[in-house]
PDBML (XML) file of the C-alpha atoms, coordinates in Angstrom:
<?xml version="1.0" encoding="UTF-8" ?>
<PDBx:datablock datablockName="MODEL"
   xmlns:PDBx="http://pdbml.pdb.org/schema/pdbx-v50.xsd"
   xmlns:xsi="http://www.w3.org/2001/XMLSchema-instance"
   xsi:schemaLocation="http://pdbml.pdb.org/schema/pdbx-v50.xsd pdbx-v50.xsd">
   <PDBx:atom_siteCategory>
      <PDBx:atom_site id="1">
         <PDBx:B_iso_or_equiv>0.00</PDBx:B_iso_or_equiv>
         <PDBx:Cartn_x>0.000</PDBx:Cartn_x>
         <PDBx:Cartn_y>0.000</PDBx:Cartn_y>
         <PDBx:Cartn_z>0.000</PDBx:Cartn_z>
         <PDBx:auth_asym_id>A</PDBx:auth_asym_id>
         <PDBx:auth_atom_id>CA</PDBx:auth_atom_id>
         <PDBx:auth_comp_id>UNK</PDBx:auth_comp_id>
         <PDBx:auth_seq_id>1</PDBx:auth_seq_id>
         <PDBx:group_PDB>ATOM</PDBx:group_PDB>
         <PDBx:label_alt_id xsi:nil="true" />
         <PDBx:label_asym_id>A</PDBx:label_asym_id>
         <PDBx:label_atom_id>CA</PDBx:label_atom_id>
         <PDBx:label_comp_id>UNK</PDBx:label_comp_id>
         <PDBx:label_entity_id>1</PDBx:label_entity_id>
         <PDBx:label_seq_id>1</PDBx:label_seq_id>
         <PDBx:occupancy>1.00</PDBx:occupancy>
         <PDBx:pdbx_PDB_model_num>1</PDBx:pdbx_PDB_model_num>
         <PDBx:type_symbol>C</PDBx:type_symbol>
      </PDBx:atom_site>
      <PDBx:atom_site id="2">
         <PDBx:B_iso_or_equiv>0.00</PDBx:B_iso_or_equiv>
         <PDBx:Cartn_x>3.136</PDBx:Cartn_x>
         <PDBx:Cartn_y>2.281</PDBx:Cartn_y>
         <PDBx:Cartn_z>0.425</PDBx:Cartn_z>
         <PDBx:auth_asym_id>A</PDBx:auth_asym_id>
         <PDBx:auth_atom_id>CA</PDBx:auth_atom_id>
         <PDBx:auth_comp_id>UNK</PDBx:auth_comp_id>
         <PDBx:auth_seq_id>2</PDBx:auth_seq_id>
         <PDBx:group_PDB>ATOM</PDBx:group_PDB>
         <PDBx:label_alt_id xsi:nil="true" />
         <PDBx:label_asym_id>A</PDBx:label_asym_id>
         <PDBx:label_atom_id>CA</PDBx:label_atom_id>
         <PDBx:label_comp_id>UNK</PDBx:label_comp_id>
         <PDBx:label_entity_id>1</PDBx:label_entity_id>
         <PDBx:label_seq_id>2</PDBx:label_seq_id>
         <PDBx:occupancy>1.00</PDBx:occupancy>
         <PDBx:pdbx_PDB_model_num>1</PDBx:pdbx_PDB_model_num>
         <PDBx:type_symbol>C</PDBx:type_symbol>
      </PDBx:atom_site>
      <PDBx:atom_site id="3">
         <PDBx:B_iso_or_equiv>0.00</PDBx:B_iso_or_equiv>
         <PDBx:Cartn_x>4.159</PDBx:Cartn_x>
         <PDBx:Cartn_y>3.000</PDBx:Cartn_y>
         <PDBx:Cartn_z>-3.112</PDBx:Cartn_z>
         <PDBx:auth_asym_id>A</PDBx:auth_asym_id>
         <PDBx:auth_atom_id>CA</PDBx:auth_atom_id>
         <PDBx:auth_comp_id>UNK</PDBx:auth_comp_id>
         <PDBx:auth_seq_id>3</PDBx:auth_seq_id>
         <PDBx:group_PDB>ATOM</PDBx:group_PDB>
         <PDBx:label_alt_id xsi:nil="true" />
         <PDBx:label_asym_id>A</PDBx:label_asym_id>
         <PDBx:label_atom_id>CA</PDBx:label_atom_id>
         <PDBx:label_comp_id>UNK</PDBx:label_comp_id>
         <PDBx:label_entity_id>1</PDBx:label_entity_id>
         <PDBx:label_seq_id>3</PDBx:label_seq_id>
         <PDBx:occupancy>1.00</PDBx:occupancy>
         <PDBx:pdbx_PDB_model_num>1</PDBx:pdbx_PDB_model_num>
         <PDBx:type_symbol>C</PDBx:type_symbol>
      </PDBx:atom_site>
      <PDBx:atom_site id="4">
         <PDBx:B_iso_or_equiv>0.00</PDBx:B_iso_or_equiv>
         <PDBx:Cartn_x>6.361</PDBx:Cartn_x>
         <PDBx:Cartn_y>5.662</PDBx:Cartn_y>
         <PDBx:Cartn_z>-2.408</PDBx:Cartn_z>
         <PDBx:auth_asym_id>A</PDBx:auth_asym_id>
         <PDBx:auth_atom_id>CA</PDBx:auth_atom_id>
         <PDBx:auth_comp_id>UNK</PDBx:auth_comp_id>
         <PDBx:auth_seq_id>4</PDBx:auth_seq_id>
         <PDBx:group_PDB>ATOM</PDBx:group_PDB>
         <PDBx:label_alt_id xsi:nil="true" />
         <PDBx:label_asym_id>A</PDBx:label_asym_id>
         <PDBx:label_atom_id>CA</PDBx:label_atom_id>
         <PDBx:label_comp_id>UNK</PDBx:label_comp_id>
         <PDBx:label_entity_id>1</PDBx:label_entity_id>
         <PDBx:label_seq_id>4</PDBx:label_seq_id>
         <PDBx:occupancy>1.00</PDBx:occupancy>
         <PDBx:pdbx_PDB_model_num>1</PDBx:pdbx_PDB_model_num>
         <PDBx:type_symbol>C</PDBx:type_symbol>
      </PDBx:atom_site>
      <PDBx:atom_site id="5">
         <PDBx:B_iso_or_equiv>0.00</PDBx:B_iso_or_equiv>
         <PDBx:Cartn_x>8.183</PDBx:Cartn_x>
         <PDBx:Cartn_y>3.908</PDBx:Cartn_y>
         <PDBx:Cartn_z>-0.129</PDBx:Cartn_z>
         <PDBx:auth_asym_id>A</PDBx:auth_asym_id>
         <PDBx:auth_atom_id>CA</PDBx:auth_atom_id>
         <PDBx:auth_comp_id>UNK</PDBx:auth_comp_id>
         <PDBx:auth_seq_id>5</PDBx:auth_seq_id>
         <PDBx:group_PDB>ATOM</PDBx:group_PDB>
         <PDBx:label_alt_id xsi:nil="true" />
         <PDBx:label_asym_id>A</PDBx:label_asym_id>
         <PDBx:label_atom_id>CA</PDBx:label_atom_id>
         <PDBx:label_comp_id>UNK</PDBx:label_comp_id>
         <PDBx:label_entity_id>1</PDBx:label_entity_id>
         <PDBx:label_seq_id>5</PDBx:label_seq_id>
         <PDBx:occupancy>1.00</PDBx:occupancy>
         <PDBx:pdbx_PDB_model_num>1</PDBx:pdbx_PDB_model_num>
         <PDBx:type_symbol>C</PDBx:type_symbol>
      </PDBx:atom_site>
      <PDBx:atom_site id="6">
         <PDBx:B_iso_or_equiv>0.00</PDBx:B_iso_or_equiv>
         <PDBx:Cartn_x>8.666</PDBx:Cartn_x>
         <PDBx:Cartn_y>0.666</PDBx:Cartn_y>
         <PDBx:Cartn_z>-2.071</PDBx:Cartn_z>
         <PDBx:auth_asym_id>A</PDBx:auth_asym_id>
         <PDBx:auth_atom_id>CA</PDBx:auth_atom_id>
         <PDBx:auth_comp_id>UNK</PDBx:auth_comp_id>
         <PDBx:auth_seq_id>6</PDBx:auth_seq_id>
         <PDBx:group_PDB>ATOM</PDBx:group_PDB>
         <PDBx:label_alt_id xsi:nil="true" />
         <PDBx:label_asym_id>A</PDBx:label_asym_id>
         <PDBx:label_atom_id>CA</PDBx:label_atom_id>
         <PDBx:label_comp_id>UNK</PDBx:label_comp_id>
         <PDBx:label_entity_id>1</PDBx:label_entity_id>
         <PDBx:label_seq_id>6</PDBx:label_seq_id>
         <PDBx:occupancy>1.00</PDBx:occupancy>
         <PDBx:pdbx_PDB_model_num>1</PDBx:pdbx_PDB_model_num>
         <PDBx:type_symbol>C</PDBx:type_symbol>
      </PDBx:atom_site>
      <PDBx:atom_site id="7">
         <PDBx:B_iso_or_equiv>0.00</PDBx:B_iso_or_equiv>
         <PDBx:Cartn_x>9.719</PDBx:Cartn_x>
         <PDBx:Cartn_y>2.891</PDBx:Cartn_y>
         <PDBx:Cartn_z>-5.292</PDBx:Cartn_z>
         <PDBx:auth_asym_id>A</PDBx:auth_asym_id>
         <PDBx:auth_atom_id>CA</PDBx:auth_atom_id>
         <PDBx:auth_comp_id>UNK</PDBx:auth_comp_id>
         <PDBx:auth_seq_id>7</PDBx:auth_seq_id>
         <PDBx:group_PDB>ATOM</PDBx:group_PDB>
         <PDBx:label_alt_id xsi:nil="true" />
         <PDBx:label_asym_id>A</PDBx:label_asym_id>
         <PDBx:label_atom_id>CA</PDBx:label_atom_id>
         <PDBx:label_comp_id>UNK</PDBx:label_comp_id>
         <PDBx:label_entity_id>1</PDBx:label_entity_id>
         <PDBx:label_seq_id>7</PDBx:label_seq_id>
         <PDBx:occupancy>1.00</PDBx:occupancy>
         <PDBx:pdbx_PDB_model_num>1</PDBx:pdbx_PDB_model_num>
         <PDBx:type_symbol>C</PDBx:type_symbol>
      </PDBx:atom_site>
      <PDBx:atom_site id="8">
         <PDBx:B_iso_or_equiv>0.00</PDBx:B_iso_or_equiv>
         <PDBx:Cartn_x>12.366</PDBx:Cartn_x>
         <PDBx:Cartn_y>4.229</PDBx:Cartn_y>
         <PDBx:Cartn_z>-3.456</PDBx:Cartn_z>
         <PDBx:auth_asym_id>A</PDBx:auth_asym_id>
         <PDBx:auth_atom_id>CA</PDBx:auth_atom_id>
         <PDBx:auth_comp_id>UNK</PDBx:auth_comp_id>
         <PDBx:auth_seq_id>8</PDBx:auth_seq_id>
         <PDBx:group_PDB>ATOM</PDBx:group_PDB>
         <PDBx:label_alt_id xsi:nil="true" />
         <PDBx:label_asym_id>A</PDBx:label_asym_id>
         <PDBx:label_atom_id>CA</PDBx:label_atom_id>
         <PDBx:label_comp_id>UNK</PDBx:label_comp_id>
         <PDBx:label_entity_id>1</PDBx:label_entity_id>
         <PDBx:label_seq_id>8</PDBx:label_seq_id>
         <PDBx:occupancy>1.00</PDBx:occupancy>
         <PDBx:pdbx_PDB_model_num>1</PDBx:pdbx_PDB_model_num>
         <PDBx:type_symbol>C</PDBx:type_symbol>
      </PDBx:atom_site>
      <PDBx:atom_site id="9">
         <PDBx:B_iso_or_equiv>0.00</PDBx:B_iso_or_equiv>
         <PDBx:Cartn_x>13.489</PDBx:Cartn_x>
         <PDBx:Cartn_y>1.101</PDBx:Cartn_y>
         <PDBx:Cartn_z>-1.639</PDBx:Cartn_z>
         <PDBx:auth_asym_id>A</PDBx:auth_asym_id>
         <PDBx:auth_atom_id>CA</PDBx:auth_atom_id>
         <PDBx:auth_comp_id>UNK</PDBx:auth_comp_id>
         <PDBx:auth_seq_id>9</PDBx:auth_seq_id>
         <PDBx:group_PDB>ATOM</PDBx:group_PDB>
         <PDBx:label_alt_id xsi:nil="true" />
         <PDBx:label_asym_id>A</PDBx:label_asym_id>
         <PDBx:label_atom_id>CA</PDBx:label_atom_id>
         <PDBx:label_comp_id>UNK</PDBx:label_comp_id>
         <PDBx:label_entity_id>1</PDBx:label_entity_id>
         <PDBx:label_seq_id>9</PDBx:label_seq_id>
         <PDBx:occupancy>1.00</PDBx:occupancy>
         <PDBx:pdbx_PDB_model_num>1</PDBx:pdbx_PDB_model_num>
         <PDBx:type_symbol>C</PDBx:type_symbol>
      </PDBx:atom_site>
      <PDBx:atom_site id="10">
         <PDBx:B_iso_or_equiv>0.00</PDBx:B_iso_or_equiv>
         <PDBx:Cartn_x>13.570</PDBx:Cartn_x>
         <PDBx:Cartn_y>-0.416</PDBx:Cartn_y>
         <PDBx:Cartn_z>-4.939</PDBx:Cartn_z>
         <PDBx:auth_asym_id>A</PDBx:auth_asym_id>
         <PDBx:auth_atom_id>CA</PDBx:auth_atom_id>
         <PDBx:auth_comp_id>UNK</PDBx:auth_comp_id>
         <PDBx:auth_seq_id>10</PDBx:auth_seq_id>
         <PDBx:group_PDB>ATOM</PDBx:group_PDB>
         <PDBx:label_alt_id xsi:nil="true" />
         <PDBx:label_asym_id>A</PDBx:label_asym_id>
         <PDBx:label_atom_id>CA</PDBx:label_atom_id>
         <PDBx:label_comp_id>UNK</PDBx:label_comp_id>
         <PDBx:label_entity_id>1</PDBx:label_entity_id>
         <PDBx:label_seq_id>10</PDBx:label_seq_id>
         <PDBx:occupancy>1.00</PDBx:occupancy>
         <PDBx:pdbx_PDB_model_num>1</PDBx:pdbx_PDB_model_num>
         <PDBx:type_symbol>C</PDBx:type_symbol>
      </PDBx:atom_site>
      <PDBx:atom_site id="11">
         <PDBx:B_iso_or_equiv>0.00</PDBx:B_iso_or_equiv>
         <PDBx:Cartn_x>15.826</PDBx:Cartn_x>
         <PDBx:Cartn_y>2.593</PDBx:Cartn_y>
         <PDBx:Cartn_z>-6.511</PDBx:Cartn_z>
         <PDBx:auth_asym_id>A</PDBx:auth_asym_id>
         <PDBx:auth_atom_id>CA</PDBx:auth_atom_id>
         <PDBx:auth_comp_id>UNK</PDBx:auth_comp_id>
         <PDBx:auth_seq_id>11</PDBx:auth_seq_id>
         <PDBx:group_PDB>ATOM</PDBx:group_PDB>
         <PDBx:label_alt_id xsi:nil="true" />
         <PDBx:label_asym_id>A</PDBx:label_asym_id>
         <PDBx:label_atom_id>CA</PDBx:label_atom_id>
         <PDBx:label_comp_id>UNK</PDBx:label_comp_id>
         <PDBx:label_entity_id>1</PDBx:label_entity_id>
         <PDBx:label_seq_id>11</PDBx:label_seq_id>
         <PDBx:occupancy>1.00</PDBx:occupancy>
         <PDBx:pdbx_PDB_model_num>1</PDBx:pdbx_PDB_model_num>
         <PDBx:type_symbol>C</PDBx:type_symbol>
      </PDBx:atom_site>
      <PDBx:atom_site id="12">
         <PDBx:B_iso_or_equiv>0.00</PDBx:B_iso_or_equiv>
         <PDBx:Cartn_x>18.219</PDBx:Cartn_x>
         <PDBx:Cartn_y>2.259</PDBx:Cartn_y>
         <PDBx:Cartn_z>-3.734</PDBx:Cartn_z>
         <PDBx:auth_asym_id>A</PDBx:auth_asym_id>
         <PDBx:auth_atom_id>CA</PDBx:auth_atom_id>
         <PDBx:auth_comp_id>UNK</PDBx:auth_comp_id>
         <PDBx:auth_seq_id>12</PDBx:auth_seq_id>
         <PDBx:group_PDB>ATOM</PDBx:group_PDB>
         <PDBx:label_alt_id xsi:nil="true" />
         <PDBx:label_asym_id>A</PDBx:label_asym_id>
         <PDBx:label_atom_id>CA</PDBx:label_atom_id>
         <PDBx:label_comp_id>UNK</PDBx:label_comp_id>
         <PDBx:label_entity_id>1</PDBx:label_entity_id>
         <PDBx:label_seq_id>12</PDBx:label_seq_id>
         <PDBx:occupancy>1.00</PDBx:occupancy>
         <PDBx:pdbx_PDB_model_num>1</PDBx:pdbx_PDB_model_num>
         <PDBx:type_symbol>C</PDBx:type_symbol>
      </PDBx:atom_site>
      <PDBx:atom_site id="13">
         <PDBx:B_iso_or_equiv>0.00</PDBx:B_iso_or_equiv>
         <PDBx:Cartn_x>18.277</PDBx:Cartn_x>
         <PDBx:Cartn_y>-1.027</PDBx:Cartn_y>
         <PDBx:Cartn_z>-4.238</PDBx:Cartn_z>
         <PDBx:auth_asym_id>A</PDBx:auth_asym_id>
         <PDBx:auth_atom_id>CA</PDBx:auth_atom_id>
         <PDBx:auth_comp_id>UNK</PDBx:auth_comp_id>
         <PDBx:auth_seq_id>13</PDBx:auth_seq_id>
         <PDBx:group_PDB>ATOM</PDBx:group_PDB>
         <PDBx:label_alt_id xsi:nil="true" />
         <PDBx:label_asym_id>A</PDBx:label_asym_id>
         <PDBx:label_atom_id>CA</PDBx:label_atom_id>
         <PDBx:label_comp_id>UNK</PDBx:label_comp_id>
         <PDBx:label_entity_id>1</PDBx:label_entity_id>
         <PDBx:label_seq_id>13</PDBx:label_seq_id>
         <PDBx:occupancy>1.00</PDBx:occupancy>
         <PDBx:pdbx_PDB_model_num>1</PDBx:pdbx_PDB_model_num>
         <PDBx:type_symbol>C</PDBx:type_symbol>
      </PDBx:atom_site>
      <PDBx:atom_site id="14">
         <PDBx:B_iso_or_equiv>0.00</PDBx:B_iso_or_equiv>
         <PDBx:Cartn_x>19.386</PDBx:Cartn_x>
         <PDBx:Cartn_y>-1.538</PDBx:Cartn_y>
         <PDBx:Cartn_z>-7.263</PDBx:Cartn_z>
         <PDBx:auth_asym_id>A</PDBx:auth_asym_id>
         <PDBx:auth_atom_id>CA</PDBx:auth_atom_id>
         <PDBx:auth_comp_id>UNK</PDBx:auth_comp_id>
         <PDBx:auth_seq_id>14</PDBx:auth_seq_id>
         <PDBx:group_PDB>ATOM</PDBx:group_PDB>
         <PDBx:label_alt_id xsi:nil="true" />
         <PDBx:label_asym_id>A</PDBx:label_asym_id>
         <PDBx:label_atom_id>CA</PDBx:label_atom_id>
         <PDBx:label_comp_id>UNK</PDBx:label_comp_id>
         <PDBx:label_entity_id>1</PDBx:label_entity_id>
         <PDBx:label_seq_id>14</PDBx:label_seq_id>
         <PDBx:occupancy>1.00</PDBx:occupancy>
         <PDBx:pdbx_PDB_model_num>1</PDBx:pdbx_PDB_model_num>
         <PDBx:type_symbol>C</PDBx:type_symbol>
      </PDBx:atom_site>
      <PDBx:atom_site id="15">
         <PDBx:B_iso_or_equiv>0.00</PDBx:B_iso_or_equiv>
         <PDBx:Cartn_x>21.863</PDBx:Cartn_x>
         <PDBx:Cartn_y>1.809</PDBx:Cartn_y>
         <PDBx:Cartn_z>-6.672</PDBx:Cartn_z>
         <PDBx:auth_asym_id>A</PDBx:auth_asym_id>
         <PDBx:auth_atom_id>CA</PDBx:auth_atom_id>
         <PDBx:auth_comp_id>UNK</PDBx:auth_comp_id>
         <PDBx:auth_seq_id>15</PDBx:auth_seq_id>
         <PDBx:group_PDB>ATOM</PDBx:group_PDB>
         <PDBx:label_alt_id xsi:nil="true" />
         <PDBx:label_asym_id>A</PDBx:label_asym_id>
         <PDBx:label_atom_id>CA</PDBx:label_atom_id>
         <PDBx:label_comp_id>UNK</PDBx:label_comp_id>
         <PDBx:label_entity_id>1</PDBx:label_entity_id>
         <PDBx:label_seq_id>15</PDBx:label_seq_id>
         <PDBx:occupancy>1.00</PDBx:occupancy>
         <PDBx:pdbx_PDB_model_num>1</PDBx:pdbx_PDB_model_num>
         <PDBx:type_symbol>C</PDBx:type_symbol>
      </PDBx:atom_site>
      <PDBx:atom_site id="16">
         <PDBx:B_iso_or_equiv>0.00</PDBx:B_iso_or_equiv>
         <PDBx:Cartn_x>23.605</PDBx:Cartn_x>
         <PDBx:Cartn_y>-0.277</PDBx:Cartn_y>
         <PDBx:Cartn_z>-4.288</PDBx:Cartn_z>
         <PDBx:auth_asym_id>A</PDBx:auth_asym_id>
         <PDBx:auth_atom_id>CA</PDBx:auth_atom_id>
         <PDBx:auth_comp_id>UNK</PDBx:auth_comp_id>
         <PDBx:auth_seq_id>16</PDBx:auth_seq_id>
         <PDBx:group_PDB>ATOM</PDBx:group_PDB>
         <PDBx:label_alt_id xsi:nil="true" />
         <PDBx:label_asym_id>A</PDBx:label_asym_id>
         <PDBx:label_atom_id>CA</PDBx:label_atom_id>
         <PDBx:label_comp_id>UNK</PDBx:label_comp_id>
         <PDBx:label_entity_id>1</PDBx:label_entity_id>
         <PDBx:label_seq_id>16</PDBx:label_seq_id>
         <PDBx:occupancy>1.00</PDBx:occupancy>
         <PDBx:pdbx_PDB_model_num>1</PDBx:pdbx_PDB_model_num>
         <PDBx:type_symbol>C</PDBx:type_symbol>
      </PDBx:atom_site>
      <PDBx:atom_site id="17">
         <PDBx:B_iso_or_equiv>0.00</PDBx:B_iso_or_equiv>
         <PDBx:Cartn_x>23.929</PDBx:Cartn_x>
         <PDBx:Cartn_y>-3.332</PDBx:Cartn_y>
         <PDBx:Cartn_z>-6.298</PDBx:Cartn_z>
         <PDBx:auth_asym_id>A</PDBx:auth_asym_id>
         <PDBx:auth_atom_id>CA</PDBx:auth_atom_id>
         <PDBx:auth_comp_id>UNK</PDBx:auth_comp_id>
         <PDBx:auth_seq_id>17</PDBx:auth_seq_id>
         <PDBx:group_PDB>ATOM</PDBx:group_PDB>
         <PDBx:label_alt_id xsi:nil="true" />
         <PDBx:label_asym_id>A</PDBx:label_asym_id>
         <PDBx:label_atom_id>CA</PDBx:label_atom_id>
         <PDBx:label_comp_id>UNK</PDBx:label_comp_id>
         <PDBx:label_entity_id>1</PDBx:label_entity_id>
         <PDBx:label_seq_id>17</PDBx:label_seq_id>
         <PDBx:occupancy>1.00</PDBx:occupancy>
         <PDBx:pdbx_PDB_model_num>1</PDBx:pdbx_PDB_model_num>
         <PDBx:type_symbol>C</PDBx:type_symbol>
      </PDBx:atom_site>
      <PDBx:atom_site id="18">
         <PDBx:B_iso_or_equiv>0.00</PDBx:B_iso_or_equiv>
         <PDBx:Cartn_x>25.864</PDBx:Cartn_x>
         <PDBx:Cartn_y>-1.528</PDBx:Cartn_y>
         <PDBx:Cartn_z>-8.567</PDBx:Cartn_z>
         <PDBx:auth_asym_id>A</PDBx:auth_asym_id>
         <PDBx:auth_atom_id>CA</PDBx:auth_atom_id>
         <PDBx:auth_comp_id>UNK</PDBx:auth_comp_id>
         <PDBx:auth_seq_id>18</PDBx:auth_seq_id>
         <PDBx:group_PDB>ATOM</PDBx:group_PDB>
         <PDBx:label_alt_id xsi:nil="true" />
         <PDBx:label_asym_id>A</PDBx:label_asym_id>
         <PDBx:label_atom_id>CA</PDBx:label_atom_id>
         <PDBx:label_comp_id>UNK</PDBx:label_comp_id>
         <PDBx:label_entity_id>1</PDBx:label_entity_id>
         <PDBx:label_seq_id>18</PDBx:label_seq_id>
         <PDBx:occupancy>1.00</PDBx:occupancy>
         <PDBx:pdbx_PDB_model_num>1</PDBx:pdbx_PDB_model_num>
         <PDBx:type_symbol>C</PDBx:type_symbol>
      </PDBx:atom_site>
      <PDBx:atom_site id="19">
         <PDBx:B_iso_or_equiv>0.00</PDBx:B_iso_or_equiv>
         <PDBx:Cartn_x>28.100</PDBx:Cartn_x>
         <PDBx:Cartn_y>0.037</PDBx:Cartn_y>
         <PDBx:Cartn_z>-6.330</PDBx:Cartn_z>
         <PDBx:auth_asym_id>A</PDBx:auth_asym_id>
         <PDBx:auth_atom_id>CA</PDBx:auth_atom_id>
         <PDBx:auth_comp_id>UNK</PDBx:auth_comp_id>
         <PDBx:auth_seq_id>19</PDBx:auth_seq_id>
         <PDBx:group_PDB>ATOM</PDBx:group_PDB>
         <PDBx:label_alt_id xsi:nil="true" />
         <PDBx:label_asym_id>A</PDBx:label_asym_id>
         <PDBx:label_atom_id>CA</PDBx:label_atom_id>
         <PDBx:label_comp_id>UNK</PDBx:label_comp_id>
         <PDBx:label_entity_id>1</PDBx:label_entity_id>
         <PDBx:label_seq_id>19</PDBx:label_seq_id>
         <PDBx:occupancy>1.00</PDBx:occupancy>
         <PDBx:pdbx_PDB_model_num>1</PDBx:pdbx_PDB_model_num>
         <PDBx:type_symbol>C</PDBx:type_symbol>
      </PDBx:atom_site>
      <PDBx:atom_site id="20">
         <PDBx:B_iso_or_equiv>0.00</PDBx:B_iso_or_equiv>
         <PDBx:Cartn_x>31.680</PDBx:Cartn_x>
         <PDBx:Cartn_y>-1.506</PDBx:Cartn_y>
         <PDBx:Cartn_z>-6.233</PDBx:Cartn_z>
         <PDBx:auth_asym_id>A</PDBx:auth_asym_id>
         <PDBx:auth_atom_id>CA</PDBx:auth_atom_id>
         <PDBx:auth_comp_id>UNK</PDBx:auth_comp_id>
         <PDBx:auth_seq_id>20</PDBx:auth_seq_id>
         <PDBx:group_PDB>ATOM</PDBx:group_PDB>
         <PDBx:label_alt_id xsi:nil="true" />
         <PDBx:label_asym_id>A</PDBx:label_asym_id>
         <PDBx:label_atom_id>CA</PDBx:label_atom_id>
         <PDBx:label_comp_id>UNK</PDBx:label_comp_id>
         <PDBx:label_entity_id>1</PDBx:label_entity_id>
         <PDBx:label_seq_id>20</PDBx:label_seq_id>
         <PDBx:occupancy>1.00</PDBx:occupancy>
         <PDBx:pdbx_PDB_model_num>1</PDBx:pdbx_PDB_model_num>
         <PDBx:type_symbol>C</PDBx:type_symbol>
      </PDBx:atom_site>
      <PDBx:atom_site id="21">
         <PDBx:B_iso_or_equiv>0.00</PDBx:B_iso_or_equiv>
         <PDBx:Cartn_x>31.878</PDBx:Cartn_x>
         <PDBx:Cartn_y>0.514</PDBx:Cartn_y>
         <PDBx:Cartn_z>-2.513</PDBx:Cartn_z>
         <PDBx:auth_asym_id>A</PDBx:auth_asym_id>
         <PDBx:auth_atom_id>CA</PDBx:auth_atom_id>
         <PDBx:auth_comp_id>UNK</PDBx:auth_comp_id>
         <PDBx:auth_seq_id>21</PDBx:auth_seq_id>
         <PDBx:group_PDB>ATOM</PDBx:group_PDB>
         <PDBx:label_alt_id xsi:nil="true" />
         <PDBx:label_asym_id>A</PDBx:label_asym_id>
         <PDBx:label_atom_id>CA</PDBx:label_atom_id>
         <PDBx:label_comp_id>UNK</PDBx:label_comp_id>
         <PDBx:label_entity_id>1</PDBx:label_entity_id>
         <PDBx:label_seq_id>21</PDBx:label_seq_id>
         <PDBx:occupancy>1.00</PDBx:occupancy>
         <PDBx:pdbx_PDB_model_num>1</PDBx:pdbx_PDB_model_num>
         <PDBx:type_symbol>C</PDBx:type_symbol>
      </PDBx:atom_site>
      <PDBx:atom_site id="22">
         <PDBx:B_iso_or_equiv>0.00</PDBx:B_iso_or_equiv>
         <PDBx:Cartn_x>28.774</PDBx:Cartn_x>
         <PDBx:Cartn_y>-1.394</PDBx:Cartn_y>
         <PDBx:Cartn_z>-1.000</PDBx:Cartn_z>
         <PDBx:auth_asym_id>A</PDBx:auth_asym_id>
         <PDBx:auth_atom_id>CA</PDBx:auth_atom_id>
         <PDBx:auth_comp_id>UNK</PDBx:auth_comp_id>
         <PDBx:auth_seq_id>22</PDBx:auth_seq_id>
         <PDBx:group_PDB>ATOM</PDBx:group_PDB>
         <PDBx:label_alt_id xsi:nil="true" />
         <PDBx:label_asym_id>A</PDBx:label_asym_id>
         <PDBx:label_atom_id>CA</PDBx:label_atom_id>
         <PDBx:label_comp_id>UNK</PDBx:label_comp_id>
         <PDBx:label_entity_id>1</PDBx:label_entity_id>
         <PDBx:label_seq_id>22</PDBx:label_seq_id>
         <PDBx:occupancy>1.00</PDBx:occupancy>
         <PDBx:pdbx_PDB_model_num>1</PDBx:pdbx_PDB_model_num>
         <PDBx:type_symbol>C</PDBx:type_symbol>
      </PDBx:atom_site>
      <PDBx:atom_site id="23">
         <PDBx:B_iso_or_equiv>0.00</PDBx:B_iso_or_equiv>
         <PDBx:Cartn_x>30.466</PDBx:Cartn_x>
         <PDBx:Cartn_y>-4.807</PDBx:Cartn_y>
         <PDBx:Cartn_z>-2.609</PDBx:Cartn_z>
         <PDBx:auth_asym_id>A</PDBx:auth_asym_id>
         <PDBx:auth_atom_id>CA</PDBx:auth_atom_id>
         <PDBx:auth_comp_id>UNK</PDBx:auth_comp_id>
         <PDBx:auth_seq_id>23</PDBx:auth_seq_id>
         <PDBx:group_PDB>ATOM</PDBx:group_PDB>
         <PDBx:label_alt_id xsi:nil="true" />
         <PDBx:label_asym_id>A</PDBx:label_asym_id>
         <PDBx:label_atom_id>CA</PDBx:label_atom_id>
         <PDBx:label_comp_id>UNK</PDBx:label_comp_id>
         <PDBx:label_entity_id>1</PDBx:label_entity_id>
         <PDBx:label_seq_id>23</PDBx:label_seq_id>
         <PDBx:occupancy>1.00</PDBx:occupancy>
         <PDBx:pdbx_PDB_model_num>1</PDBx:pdbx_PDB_model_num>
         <PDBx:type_symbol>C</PDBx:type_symbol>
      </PDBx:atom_site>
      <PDBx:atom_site id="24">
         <PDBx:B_iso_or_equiv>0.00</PDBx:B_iso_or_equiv>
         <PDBx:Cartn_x>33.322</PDBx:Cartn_x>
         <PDBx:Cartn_y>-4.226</PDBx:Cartn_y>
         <PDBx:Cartn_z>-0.564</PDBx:Cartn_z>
         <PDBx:auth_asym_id>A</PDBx:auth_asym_id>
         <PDBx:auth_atom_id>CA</PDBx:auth_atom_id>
         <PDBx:auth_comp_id>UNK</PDBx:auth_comp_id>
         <PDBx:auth_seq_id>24</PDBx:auth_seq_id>
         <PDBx:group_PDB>ATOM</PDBx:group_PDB>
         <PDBx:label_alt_id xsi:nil="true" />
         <PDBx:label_asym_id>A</PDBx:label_asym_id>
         <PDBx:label_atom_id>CA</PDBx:label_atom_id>
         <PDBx:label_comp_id>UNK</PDBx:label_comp_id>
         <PDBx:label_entity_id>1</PDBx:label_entity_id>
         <PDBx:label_seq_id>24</PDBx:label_seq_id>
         <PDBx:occupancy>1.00</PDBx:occupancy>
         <PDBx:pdbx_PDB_model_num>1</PDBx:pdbx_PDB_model_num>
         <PDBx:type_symbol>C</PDBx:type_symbol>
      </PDBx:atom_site>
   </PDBx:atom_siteCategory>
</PDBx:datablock>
């Protein structure tokens, strides 16, 4: 019910995922 919140838990998300700093 929160779509706000899950679109931006879904953008950081994937931000992270592609961040070689969160890897390590």
């Amino acid at each position: 019910g929160l779509s706000r919140a899950l679109t931006a838990a879904v953008a950081a998300g994937v931000f992270a995922l592609v961040t070689s700093d969160i890897w390590r």
